[in-house]
Protein backbone atom coordinates (compact mmCIF):
# COMPACT_ATOMS: atom_id res chain seq x y z
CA UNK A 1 82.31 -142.72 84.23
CA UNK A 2 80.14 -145.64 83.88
CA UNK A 3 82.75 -148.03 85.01
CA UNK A 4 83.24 -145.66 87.68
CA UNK A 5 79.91 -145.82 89.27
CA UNK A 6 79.30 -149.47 89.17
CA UNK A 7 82.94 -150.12 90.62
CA UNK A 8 81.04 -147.37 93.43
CA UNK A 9 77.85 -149.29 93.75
CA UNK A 10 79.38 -152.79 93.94
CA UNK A 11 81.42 -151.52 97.10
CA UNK A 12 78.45 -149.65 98.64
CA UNK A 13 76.50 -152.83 97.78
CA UNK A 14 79.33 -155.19 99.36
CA UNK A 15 79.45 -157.15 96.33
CA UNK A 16 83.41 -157.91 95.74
CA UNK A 17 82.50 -160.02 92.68
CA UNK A 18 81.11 -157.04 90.64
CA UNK A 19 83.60 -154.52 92.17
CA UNK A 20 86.57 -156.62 90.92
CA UNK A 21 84.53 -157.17 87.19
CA UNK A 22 84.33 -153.51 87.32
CA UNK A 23 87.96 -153.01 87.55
CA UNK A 24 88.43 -155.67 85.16
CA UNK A 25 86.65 -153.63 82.85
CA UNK A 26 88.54 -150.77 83.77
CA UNK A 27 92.30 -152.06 82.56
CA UNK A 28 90.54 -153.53 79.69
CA UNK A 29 89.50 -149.86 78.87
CA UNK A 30 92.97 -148.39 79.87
CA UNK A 31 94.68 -151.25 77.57
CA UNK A 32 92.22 -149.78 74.75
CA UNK A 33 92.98 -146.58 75.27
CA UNK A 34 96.61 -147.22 75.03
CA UNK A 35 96.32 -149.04 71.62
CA UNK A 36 94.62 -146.79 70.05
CA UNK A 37 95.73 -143.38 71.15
CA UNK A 38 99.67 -144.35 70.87
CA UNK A 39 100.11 -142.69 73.98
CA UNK A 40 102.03 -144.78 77.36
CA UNK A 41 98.95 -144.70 79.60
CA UNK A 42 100.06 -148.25 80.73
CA UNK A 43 104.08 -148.79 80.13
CA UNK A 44 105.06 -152.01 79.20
CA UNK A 45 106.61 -153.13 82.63
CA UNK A 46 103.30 -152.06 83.82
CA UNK A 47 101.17 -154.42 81.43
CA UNK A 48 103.38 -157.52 82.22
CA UNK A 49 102.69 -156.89 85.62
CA UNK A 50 99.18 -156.86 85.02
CA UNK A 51 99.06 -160.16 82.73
CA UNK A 52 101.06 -161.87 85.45
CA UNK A 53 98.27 -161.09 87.97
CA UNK A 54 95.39 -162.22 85.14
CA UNK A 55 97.27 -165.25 85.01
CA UNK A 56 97.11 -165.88 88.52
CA UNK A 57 93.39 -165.15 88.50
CA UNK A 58 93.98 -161.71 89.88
CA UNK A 59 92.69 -158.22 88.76
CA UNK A 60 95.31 -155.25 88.17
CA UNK A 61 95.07 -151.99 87.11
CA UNK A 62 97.62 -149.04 87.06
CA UNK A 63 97.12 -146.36 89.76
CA UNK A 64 97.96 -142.64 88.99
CA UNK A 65 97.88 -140.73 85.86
CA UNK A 66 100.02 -143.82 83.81
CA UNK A 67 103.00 -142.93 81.21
């Protein structure tokens, strides 16, 4: 939830720079999540996908309800 609202207040703010750390944050979380729990809330074609866009210098994160 906390992620949540600052991703919210960065938009209403018009700050880009904290919107896109706050969806950074986000996938970090999700990528977490997935360790720990066991469960396929990001499949692996979906991670790859996401470390090509790091790479790049871009931020990704899965839409939907993942595995």
């Amino acid at each position: 939830r906390e992620i949540a609202e600052l991703g919210v207040a960065a938009l209403e703010a018009g700050n880009t720079s904290a919107w896109l750390d706050a969806i950074g944050r986000y996938a970090r979380e999700e990528r977490a999540l997935t360790e720990e729990s066991g469960a396929p809330i990001i499949e692996e074609s979906v991670s790859r996908c996401m470390a090509a866009a790091e790479a790049a210098g871009w931020v990704a994160k899965p839409s939907g309800a993942g595995g």
